[in-house]
Protein backbone atom coordinates (compact mmCIF):
# COMPACT_ATOMS: atom_id res chain seq x y z
CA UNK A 1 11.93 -32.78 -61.09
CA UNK A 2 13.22 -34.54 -59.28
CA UNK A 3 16.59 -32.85 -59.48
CA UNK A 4 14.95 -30.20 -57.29
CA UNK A 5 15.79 -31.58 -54.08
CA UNK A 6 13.57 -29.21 -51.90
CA UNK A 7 10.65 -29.69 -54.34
CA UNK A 8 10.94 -33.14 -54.53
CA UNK A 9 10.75 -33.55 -50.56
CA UNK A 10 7.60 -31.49 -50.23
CA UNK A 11 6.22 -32.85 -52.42
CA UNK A 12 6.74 -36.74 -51.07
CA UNK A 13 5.87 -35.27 -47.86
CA UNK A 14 2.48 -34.04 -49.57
CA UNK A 15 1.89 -37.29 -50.62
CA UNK A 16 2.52 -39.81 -47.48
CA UNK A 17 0.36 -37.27 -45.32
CA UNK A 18 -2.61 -38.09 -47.92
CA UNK A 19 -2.65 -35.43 -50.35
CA UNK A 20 -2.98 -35.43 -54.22
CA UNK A 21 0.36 -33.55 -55.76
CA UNK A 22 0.67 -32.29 -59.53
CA UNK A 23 4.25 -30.68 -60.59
CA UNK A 24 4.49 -28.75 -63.65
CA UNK A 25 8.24 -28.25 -64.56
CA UNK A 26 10.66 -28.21 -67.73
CA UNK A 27 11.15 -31.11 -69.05
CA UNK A 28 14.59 -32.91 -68.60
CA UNK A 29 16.62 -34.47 -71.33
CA UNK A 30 15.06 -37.80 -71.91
CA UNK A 31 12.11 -37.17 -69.77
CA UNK A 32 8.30 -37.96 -70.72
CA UNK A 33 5.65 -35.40 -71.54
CA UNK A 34 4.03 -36.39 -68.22
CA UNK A 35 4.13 -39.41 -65.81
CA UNK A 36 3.78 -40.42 -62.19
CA UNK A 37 6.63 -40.94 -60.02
CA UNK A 38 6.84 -41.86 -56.07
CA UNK A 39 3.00 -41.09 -56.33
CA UNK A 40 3.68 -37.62 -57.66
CA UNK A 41 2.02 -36.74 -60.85
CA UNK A 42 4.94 -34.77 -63.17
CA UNK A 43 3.92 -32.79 -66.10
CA UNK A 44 6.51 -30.95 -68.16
CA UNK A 45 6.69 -28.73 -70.92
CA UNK A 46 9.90 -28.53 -73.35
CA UNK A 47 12.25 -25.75 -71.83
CA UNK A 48 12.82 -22.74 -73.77
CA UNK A 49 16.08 -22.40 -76.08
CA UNK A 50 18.65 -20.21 -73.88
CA UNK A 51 19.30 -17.12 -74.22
CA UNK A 52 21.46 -14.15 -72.66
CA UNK A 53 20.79 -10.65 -71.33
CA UNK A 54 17.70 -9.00 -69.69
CA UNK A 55 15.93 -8.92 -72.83
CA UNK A 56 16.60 -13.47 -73.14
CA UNK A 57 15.32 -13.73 -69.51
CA UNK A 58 12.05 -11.42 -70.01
CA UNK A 59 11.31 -14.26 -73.58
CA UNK A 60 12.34 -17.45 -71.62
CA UNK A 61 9.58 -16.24 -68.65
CA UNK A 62 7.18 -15.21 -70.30
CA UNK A 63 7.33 -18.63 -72.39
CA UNK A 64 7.45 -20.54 -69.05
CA UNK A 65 4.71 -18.76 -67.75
CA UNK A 66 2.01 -19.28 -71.18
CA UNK A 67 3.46 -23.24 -71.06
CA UNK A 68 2.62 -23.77 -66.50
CA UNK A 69 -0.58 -21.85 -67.64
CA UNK A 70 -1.92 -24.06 -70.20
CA UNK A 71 -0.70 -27.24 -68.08
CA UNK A 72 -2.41 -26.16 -65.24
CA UNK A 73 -5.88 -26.05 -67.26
CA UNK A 74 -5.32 -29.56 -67.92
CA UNK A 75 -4.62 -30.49 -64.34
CA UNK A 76 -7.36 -28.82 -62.74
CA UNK A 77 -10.08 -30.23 -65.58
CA UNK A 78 -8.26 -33.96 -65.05
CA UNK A 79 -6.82 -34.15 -61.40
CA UNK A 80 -7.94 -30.96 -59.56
CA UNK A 81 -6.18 -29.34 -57.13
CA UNK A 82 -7.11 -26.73 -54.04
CA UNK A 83 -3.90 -25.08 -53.64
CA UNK A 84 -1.76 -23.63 -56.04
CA UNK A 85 2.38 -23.73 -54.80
CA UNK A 86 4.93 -21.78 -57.21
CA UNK A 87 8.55 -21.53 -56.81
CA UNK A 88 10.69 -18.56 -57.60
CA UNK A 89 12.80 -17.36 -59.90
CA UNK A 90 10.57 -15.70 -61.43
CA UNK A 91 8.22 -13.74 -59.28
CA UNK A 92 5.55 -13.84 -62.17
CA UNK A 93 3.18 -16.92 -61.62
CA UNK A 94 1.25 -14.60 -58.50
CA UNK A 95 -0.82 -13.87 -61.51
CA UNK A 96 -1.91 -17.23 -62.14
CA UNK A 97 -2.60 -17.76 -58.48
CA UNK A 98 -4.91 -14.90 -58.72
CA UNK A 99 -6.44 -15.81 -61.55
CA UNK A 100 -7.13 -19.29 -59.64
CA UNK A 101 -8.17 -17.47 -56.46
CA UNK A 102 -10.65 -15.09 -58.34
CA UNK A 103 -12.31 -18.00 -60.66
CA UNK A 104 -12.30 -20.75 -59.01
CA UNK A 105 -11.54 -19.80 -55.42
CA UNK A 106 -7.86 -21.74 -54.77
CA UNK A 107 -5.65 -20.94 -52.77
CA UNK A 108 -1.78 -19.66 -53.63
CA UNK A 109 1.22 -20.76 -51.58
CA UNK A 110 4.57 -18.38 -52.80
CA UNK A 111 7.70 -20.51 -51.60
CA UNK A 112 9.95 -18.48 -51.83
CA UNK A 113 13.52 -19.81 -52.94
CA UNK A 114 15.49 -16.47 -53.95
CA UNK A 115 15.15 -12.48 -53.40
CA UNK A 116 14.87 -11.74 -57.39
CA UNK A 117 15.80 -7.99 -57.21
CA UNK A 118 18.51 -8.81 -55.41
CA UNK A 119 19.83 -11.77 -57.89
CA UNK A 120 19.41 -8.93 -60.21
CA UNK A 121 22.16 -7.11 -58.86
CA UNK A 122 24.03 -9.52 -58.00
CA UNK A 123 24.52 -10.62 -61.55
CA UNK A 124 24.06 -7.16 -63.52
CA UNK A 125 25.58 -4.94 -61.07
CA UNK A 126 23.20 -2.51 -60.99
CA UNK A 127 19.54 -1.52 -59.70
CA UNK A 128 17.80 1.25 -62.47
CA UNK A 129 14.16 0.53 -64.08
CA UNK A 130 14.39 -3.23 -64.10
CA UNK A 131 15.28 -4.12 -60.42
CA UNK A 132 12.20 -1.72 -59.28
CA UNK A 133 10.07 -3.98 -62.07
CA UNK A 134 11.28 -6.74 -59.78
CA UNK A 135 10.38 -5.10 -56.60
CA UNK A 136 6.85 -4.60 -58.19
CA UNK A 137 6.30 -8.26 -59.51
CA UNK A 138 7.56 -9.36 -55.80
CA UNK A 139 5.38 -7.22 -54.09
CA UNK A 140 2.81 -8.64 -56.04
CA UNK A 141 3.41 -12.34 -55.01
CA UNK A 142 3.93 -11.20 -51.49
CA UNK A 143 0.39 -9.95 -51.75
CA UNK A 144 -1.27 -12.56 -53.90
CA UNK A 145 -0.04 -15.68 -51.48
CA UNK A 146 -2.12 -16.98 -48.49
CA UNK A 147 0.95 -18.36 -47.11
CA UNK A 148 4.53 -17.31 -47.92
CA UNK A 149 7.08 -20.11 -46.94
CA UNK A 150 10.71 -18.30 -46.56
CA UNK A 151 13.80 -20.39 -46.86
CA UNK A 152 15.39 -19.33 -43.96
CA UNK A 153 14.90 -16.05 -41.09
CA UNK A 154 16.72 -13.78 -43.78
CA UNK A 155 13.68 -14.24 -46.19
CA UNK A 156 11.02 -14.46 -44.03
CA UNK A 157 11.79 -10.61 -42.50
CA UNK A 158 11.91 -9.47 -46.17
CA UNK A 159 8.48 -11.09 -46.63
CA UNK A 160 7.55 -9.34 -43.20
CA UNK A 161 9.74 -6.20 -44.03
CA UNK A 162 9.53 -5.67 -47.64
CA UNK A 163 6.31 -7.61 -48.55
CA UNK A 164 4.58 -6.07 -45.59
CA UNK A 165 3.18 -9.52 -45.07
CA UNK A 166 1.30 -10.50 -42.11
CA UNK A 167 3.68 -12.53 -39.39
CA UNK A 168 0.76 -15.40 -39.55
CA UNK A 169 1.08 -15.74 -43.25
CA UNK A 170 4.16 -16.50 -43.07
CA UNK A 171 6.50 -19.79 -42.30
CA UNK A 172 10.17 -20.71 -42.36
CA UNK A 173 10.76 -24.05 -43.78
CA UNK A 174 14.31 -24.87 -44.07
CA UNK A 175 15.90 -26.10 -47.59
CA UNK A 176 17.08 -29.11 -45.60
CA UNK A 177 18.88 -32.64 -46.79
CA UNK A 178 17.57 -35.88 -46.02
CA UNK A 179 20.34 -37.57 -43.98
CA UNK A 180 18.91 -40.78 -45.12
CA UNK A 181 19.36 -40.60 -48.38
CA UNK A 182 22.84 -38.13 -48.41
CA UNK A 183 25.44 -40.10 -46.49
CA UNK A 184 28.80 -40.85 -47.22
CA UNK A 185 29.71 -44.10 -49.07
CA UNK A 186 33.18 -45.61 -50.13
CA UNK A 187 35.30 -43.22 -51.87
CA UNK A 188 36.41 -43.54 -55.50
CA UNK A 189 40.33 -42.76 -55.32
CA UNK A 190 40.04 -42.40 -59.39
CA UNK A 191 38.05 -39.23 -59.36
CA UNK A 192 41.22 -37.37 -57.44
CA UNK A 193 43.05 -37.82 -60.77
CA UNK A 194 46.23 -39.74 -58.90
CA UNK A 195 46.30 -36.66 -56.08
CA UNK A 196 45.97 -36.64 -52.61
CA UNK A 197 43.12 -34.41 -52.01
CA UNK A 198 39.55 -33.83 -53.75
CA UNK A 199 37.70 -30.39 -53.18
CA UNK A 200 34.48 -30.47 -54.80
CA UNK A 201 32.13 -27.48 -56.03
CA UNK A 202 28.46 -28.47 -56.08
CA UNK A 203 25.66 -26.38 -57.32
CA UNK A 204 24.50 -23.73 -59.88
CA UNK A 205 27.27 -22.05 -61.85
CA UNK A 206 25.74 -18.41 -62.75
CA UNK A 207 27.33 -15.07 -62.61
CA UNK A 208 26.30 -14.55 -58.42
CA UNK A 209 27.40 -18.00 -57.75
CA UNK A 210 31.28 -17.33 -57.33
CA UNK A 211 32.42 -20.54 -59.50
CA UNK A 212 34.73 -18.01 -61.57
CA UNK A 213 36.31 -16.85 -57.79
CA UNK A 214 36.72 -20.62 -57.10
CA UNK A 215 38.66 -20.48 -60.57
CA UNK A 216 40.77 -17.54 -59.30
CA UNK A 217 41.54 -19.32 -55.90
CA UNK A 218 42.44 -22.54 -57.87
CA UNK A 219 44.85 -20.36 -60.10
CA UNK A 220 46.38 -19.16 -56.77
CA UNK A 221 46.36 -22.68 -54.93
CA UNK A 222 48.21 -24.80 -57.87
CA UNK A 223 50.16 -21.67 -60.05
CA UNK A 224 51.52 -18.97 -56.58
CA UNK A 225 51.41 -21.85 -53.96
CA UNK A 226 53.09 -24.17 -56.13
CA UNK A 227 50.64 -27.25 -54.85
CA UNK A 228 49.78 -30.01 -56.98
CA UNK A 229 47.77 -32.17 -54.45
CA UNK A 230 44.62 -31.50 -54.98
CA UNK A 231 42.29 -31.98 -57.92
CA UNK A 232 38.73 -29.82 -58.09
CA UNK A 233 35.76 -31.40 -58.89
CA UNK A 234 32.68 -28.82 -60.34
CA UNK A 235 29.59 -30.63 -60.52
CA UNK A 236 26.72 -28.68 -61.45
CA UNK A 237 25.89 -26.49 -64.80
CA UNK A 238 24.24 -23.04 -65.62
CA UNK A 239 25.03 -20.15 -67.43
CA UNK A 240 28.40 -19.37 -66.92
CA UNK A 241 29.60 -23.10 -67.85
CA UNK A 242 30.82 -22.69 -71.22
CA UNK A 243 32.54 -19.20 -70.00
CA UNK A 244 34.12 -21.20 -67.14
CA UNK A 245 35.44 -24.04 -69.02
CA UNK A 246 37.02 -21.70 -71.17
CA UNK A 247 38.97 -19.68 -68.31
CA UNK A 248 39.97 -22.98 -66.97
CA UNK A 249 41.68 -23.72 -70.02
CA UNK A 250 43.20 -20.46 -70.03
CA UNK A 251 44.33 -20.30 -66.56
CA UNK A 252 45.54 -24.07 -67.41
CA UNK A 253 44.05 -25.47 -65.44
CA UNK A 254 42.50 -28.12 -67.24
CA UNK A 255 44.72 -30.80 -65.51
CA UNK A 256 43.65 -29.77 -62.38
CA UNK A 257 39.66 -29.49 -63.12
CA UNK A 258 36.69 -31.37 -63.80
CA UNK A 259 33.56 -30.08 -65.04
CA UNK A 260 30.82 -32.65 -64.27
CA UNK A 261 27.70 -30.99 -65.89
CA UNK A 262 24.24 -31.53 -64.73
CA UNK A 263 24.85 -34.20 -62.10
CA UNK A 264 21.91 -36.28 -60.24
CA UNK A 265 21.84 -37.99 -56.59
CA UNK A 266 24.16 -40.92 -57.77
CA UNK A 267 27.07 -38.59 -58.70
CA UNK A 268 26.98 -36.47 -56.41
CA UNK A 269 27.16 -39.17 -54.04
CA UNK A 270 29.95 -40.72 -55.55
CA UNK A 271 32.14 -37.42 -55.71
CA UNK A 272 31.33 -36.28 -52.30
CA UNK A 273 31.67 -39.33 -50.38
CA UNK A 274 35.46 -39.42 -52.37
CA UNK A 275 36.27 -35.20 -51.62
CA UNK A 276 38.45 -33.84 -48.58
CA UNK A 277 36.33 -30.82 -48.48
CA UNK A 278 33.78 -28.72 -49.91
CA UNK A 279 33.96 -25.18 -51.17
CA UNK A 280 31.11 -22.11 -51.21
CA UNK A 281 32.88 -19.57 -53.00
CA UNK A 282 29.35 -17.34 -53.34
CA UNK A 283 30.99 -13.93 -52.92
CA UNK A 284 29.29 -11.90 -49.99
CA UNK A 285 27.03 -9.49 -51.40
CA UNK A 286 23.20 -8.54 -50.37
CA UNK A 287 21.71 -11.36 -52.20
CA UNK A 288 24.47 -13.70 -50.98
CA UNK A 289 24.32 -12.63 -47.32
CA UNK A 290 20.64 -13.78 -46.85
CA UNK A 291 20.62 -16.84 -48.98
CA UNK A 292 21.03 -20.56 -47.42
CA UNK A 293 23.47 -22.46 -49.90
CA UNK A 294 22.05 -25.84 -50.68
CA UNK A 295 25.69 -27.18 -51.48
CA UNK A 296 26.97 -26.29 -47.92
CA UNK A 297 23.62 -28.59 -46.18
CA UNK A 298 24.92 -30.96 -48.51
CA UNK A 299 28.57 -30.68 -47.82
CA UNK A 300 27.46 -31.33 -44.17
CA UNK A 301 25.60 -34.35 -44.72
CA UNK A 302 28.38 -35.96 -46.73
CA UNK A 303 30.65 -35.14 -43.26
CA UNK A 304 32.77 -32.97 -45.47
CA UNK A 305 34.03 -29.39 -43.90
CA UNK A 306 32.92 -26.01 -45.58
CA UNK A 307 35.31 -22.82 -46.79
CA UNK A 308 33.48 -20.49 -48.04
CA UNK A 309 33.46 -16.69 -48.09
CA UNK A 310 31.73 -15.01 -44.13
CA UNK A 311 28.45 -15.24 -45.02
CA UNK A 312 25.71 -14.37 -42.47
CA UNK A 313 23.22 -17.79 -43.59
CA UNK A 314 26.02 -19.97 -44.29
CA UNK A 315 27.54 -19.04 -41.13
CA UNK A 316 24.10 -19.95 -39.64
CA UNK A 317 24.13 -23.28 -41.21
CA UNK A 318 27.29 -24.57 -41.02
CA UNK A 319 28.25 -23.12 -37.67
CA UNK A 320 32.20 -24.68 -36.69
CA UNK A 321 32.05 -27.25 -39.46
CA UNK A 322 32.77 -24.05 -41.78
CA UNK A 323 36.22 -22.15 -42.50
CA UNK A 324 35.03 -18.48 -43.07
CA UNK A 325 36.87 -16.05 -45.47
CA UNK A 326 36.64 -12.85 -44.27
CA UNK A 327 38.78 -11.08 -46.98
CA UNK A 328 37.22 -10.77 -50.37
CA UNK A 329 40.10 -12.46 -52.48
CA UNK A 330 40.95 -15.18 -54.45
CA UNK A 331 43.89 -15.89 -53.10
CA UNK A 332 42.56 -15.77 -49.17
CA UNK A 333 40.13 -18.49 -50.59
CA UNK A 334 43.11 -20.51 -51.45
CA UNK A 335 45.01 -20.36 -48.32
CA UNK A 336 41.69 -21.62 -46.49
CA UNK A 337 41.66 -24.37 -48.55
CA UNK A 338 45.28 -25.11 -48.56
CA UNK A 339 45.00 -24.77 -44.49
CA UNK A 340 42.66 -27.50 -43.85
CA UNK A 341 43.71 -30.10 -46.56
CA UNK A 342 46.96 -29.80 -44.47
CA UNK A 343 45.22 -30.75 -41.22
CA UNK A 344 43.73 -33.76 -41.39
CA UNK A 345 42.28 -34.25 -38.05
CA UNK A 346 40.63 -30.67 -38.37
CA UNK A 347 38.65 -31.83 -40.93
CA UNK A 348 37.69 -34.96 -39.29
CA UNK A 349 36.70 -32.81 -36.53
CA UNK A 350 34.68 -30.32 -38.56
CA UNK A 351 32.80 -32.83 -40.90
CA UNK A 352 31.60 -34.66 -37.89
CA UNK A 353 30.19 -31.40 -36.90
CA UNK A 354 28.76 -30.52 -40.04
CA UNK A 355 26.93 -34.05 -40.06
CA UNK A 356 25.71 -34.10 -36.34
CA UNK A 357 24.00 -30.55 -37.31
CA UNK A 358 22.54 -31.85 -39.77
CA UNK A 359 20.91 -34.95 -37.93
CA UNK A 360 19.89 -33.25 -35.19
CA UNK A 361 18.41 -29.94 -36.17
CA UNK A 362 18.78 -29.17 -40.31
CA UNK A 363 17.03 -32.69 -41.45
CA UNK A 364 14.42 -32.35 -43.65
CA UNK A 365 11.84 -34.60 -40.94
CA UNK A 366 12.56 -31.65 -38.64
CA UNK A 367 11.12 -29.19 -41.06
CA UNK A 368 7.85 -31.17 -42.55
CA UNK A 369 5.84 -30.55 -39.52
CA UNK A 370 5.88 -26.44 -40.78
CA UNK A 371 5.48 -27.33 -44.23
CA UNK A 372 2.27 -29.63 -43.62
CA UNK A 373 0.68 -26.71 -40.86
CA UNK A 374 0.56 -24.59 -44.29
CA UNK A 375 -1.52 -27.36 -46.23
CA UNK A 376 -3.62 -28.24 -43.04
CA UNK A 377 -4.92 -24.84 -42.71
CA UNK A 378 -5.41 -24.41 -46.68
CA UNK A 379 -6.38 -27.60 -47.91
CA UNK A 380 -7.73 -29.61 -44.68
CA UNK A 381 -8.67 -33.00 -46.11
């Protein structure tokens, strides 16, 4: 916090409609043990060392989990709180709503930011004994919360589908941008590297996420196509960085690519308001298919258009101010990018789109009055 830019909105939305709001996170490089910020009271706990495989993920949850837990001892004896809100990946804090629901008689709001079994598959490539241990700890969570808030209509008929959840308990509450805040400023011609064109990548770089396909497609644009206009900006981190920056090299593409790391609201500012275009190279799979990506919203509100593999949610979000890749291949990812940085008034058109969507019916204002109706019922003041 407050990198976590749907967190970070309900929660200042929490506080101007009169509410008290704790947060219990990692802590960030250079962050404080706990402090207030905008009103909203951040406690953090040093993140766990990082690890790889099933066997890393089970340590670096269970550590998270034992961490919130003893945290949230301290903010209930100091602060207090009625309603207990946890975020997913990983379905496991439902038992520490319980446990608040049975002993003290809170209440447990799941908000619900990714299917886990599915991201399971998506990055192992396989189901087996784990991925039904996922179904299990999701099925729990489903039937823990009060109130499950979905992310989009995708998520919300799993919670109704899957997590045989009543229609009442649950509520769709967009992962939308603030236009206020995201708009484009001047560019900054020195972050295209002396080329024409930037295309920027924004967002988590794991296995699922499609940054290596983005690689591919770059490969294809500057090493088959023979184009050296365009430099690629990757802002984000995760756990396929180090692997990436390494097949850059090897591709050689080092001169074409720039790996921002963990990047806050300033950056990606600055490198959006300066790109041509924006690229979601997610690769269409279950998970992928009923997922809203964060970086196309953003895309949007920066007036910058979207290519990106056919999704079915980021086809819902992005509508015409998206170029859709219907061919699962690197290289029909680099045509769709080559095809729009050569028409100019296309993506004029499309961005303008993107940003008028976002204005008018993905804003963030358009989605608090859903996201307070959970806390009115639970937590009336």
């Amino acid at each position: 916090m407050p990198l976590d830019r749907r967190v970070w909105l309900e929660c200042r939305t929490l506080v101007s409609a009169g509410h008290q709001v704790s947060v219990i996170c990692p802590r960030d490089e250079g962050q404080p043990a706990h402090r207030t910020l905008d009103g909203v009271r951040i406690h953090t706990y040093r993140p766990p060392r990082p690890r790889s495989g099933v066997g890393g993920y089970v340590v670096e949850f269970l550590y998270c989990w034992l961490r919130t837990a003893v945290l949230s001892l301290g903010v209930a004896r100091r602060e207090g709180f009625d309603v207990l809100q946890a975020c997913n990946p990983p379905d496991t804090y439902w038992l520490l709503g319980l446990l608040y629901k049975v002993l003290a008689g809170k209440r447990f709001v799941y908000d619900q930011h990714d299917l886990c079994p599915e991201v399971y598959s998506a990055r192992f490539g396989r189901t087996g004994l784990l991925h039904r241990g996922l179904l299990l700890l999701e099925r729990a969570t489903y039937a823990t919360a009060d109130q499950v808030v979905s992310t989009n209509p995708s998520y919300q008929e799993m919670a109704l589908r899957r997590g045989r959840v009543p229609v009442e308990r649950t509520s769709i509450v967009l992962s939308a941008p603030d236009p206020d805040s995201m708009r484009r400023a001047e560019p900054e011609p020195a972050l295209r590297s002396g080329r024409d064109h930037l295309v920027c990548y924004l967002g988590i770089m794991g296995p699922q996420d499609g940054v290596d396909r983005l690689l591919g497609a770059i490969d294809h644009y500057v090493h088959v196509l023979g184009r050296t206009d365009a430099h690629f900006g990757l802002l984000g981190f995760g756990d396929c960085l180090d692997a990436l920056r390494r097949d850059s090299t090897a591709r050689d593409l080092d001169d074409y690519v720039t790996f921002t790391g963990k990047v806050g609201p300033e950056q990606i500012t600055r490198w959006l308001s300066s790109a041509s275009l924006g690229v979601t190279p997610d690769p269409k799979n279950e998970f992928n298919d009923k997922s809203t990506m964060n970086k196309t919203l953003e895309y949007m509100a920066f007036e910058l258009p979207v290519v990106g593999f056919d999704l079915v949610e980021n086809r819902r979000s992005a509508g015409d101010a998206g170029l859709y890749v219907t061919k699962d291949d690197d290289a029909a990812l680099a045509d769709a990018i080559a095809e729009l940085l050569d028409d100019p008034e296309r993506r004029a058109r499309m961005g303008a789109l993107g940003r008028k969507r976002v204005e008018s019916s993905l804003r963030w204002s358009k989605q608090e009055p859903a996201y307070l109706e959970v806390f009115r019922r639970l937590a009336p003041h």
